[in-house]
C-alpha atoms as a PDB file:
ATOM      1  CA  UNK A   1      22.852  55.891  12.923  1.00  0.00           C
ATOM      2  CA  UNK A   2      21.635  56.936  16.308  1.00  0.00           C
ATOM      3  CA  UNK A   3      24.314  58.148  18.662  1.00  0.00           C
ATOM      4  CA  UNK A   4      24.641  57.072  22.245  1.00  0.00           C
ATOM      5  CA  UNK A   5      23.683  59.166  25.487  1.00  0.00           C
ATOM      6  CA  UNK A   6      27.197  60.449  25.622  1.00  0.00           C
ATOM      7  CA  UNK A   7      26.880  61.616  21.666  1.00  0.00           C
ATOM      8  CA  UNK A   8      29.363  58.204  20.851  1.00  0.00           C
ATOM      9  CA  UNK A   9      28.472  55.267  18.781  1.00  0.00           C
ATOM     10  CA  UNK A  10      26.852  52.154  20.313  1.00  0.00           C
ATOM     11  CA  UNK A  11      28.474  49.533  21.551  1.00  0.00           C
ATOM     12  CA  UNK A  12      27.584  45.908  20.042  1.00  0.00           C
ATOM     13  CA  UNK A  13      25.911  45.157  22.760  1.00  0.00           C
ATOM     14  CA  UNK A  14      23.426  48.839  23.105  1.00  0.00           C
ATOM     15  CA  UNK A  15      22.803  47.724  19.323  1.00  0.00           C
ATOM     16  CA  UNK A  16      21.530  44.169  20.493  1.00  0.00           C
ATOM     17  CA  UNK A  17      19.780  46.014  23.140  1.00  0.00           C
ATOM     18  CA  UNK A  18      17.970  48.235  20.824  1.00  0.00           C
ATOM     19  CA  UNK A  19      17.012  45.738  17.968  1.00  0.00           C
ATOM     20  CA  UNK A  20      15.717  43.507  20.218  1.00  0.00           C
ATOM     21  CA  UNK A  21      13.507  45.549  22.185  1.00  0.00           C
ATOM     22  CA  UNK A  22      12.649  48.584  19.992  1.00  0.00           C
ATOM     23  CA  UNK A  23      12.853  47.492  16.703  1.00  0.00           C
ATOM     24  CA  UNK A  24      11.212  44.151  16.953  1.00  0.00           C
ATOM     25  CA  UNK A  25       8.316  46.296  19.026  1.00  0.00           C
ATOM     26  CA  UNK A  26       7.962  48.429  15.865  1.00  0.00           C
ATOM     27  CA  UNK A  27       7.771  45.842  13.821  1.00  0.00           C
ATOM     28  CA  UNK A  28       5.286  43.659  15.687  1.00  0.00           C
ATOM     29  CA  UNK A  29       3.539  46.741  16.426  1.00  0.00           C
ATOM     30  CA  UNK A  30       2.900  47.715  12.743  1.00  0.00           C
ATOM     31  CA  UNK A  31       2.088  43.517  11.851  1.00  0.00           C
ATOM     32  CA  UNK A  32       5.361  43.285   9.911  1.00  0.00           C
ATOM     33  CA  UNK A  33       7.582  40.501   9.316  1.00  0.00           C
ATOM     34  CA  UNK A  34      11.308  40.593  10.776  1.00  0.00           C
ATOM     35  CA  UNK A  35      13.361  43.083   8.390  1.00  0.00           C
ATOM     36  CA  UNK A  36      17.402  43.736   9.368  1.00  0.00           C
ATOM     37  CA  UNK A  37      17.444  47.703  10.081  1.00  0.00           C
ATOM     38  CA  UNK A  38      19.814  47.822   7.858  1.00  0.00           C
ATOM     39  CA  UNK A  39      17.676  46.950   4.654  1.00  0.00           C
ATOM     40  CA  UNK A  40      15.697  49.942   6.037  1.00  0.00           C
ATOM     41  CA  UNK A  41      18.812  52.195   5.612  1.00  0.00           C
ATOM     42  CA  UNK A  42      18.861  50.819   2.149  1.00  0.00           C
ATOM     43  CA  UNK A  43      15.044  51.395   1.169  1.00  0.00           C
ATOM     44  CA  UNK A  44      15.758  54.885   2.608  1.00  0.00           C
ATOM     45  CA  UNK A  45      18.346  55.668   0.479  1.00  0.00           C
ATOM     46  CA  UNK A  46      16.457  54.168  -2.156  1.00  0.00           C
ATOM     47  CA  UNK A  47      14.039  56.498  -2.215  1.00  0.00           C
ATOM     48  CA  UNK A  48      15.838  59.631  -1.863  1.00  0.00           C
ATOM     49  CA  UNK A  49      17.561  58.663  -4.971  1.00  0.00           C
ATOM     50  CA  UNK A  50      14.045  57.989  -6.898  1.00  0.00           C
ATOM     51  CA  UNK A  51      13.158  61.076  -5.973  1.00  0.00           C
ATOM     52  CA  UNK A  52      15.914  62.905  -7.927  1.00  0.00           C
ATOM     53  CA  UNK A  53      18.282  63.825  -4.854  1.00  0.00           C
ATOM     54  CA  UNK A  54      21.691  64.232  -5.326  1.00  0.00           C
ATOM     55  CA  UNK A  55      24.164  61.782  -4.283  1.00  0.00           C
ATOM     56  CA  UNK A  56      25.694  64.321  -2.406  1.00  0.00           C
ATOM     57  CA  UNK A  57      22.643  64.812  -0.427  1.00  0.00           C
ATOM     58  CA  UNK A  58      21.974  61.139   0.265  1.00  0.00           C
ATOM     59  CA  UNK A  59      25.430  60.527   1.126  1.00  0.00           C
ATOM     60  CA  UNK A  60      25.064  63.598   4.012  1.00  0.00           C
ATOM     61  CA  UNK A  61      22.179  61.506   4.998  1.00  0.00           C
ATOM     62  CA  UNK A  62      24.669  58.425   5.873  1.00  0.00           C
ATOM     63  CA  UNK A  63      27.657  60.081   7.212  1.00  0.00           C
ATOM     64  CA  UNK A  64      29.520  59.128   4.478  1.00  0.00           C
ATOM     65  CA  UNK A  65      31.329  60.174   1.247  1.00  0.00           C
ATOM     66  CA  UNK A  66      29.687  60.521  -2.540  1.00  0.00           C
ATOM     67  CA  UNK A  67      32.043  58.267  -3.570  1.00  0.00           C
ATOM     68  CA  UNK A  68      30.765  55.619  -1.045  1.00  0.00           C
ATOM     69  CA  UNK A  69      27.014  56.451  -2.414  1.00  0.00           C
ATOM     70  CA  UNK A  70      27.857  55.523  -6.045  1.00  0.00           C
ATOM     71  CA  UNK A  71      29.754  51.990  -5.248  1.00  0.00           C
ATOM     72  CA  UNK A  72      26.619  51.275  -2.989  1.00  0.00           C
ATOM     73  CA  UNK A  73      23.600  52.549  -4.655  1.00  0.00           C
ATOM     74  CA  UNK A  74      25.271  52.990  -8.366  1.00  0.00           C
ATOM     75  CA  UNK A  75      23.085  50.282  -9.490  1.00  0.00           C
ATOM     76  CA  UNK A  76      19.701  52.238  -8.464  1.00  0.00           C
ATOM     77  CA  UNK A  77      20.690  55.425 -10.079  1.00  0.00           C
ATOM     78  CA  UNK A  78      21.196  53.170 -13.537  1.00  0.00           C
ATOM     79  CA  UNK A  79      17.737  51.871 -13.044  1.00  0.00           C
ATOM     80  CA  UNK A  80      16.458  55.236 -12.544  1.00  0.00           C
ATOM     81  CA  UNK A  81      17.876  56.477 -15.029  1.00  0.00           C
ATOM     82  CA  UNK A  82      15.080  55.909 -17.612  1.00  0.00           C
ATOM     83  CA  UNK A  83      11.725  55.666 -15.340  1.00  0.00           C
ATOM     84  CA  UNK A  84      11.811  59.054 -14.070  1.00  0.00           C
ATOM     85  CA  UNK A  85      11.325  60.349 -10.555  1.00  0.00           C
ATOM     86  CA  UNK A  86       8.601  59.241  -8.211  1.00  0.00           C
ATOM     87  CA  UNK A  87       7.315  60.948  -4.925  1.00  0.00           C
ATOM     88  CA  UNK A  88       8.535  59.313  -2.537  1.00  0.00           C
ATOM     89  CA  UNK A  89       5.889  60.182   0.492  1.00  0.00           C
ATOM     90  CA  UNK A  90       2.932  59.298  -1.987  1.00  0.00           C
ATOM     91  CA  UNK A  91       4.706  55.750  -2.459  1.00  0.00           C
ATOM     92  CA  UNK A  92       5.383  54.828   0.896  1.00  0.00           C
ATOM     93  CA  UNK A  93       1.877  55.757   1.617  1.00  0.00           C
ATOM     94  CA  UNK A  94       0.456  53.762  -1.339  1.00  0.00           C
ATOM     95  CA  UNK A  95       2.176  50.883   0.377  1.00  0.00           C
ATOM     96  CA  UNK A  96       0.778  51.404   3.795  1.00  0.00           C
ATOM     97  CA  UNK A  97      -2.458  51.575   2.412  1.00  0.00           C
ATOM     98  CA  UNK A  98      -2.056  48.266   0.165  1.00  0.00           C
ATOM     99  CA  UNK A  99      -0.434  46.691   3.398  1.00  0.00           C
ATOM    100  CA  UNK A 100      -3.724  47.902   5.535  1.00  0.00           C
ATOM    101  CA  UNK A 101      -5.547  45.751   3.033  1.00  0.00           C
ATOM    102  CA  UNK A 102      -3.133  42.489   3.424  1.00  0.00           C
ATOM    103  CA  UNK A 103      -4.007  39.722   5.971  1.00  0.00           C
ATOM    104  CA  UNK A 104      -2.162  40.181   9.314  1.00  0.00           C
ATOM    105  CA  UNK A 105       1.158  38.961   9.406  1.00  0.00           C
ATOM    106  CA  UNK A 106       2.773  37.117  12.986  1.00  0.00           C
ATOM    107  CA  UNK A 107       6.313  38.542  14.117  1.00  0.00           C
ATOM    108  CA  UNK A 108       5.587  37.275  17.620  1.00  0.00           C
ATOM    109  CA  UNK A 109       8.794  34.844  17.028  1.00  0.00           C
ATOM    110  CA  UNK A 110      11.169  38.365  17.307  1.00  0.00           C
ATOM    111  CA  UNK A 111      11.209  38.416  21.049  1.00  0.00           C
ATOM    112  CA  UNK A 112      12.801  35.056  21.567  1.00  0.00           C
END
């Protein structure tokens, strides 16, 4: 997802580097409990696909093929496929605002 300095992948152990320090910051940060980046990858793709992009577009999104897309997400496009498409910027902020109004959460147990 994010390239390295030297425009190569991570290693594993940049990756353990990185979810330990940034993304458990972010998360304690914003009063979250622990989510596994990738279930964010998944949410994104989520909602690119409620809003009525293409497959080929989300799959440009991943670095990967259309084909890929469809065995991963095919079951999201059939549940789509009769509700319509949302907005996907006025839902994620409809959650932030619901979450603003939700007691505090404790993540402090990520930095262990």
């Amino acid at each position: 997802m994010f390239p390295g300095r030297d425009d190569r992948p991570w290693s594993l152990g940049n990756w353990q580097n990185w979810r330990k320090r940034t993304h458990a910051g972010a998360l304690e940060a914003a009063d979250l409990d622990y989510i596994k980046p990738y279930a964010l990858r998944h949410s994104f793709a989520s909602l690119l696909l409620s809003e009525g992009r293409s497959v080929h577009y989300v799959a440009r999104q991943f670095g990967h093929a259309p084909s890929m897309t469809l065995d991963v997400y095919g079951h999201v496009i059939d549940e789509l496929e009769d509700g319509g498409q949302i907005d996907a910027e006025k839902e994620v902020r409809a959650a932030r605002i619901a979450r603003s109004d939700a007691p505090p959460r404790s993540v402090g147990a990520l930095r262990g």
